[in-house]
Protein backbone atom coordinates (compact mmCIF):
# COMPACT_ATOMS: atom_id res chain seq x y z
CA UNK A 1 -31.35 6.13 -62.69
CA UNK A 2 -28.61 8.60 -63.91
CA UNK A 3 -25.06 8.28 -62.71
CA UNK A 4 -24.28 11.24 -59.94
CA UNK A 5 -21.83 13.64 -61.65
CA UNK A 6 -18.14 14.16 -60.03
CA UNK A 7 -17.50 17.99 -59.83
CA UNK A 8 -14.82 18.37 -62.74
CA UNK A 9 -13.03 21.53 -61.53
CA UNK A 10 -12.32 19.42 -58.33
CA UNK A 11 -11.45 16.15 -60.17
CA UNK A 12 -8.66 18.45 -62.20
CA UNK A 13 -7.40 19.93 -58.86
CA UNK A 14 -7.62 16.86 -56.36
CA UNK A 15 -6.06 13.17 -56.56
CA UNK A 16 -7.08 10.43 -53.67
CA UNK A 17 -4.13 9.13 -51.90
CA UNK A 18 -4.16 7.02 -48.81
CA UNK A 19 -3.66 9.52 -46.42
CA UNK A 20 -6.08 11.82 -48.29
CA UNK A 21 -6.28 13.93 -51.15
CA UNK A 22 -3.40 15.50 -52.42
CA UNK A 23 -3.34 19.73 -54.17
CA UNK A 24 -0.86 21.79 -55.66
CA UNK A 25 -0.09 25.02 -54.43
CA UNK A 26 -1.98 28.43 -55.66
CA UNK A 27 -0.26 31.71 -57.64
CA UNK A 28 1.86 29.23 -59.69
CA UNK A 29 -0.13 29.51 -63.01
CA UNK A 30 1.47 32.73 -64.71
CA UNK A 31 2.86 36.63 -64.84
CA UNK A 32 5.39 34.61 -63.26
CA UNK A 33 8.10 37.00 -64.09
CA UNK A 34 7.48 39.41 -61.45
CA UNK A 35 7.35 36.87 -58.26
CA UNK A 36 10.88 35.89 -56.83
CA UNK A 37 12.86 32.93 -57.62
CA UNK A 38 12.69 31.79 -53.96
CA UNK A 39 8.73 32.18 -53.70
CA UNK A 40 8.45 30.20 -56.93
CA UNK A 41 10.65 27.36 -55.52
CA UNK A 42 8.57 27.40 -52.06
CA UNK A 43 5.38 26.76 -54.14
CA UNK A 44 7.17 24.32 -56.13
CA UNK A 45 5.14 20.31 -55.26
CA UNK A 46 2.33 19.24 -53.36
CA UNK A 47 0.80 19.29 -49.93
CA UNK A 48 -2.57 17.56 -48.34
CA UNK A 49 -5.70 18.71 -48.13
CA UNK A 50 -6.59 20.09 -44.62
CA UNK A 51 -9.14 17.80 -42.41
CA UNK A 52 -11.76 20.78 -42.45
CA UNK A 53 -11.80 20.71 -46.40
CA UNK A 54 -11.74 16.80 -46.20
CA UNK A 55 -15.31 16.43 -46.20
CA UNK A 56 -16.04 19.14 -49.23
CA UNK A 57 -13.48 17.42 -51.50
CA UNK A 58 -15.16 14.12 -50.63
CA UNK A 59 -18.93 15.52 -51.61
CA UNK A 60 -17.37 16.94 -54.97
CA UNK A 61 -15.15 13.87 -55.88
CA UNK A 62 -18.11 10.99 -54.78
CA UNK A 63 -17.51 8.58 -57.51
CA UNK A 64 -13.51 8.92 -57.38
């Protein structure tokens, strides 16, 4: 039997913690320029994944 593939756009995005899976913020990529010092700060880390996208994360990341 072939192996079951993990979705690689979601294994670049997502990392498995304890609590959950952990994701960086969106609109931090580029044409940075024109976005305010303060809203680049605020997007600035990361935050968890929320318990109704739990279960979609875990389908795409299966062999994590």
């Amino acid at each position: 039997m072939p192996k079951i593939k993990v979705h690689s756009g979601a294994a670049k995005r997502f990392k498995k913690t304890a609590a959950g899976y952990k994701r960086k913020s969106a609109h931090k990529s580029h044409i940075l320029t024109k976005m305010t010092t303060k809203r680049k700060r605020q997007l600035r880390g990361t935050s968890q994944v929320h318990e109704s996208d739990k279960v979609l994360v875990d389908r795409m990341l299966r062999n994590c």
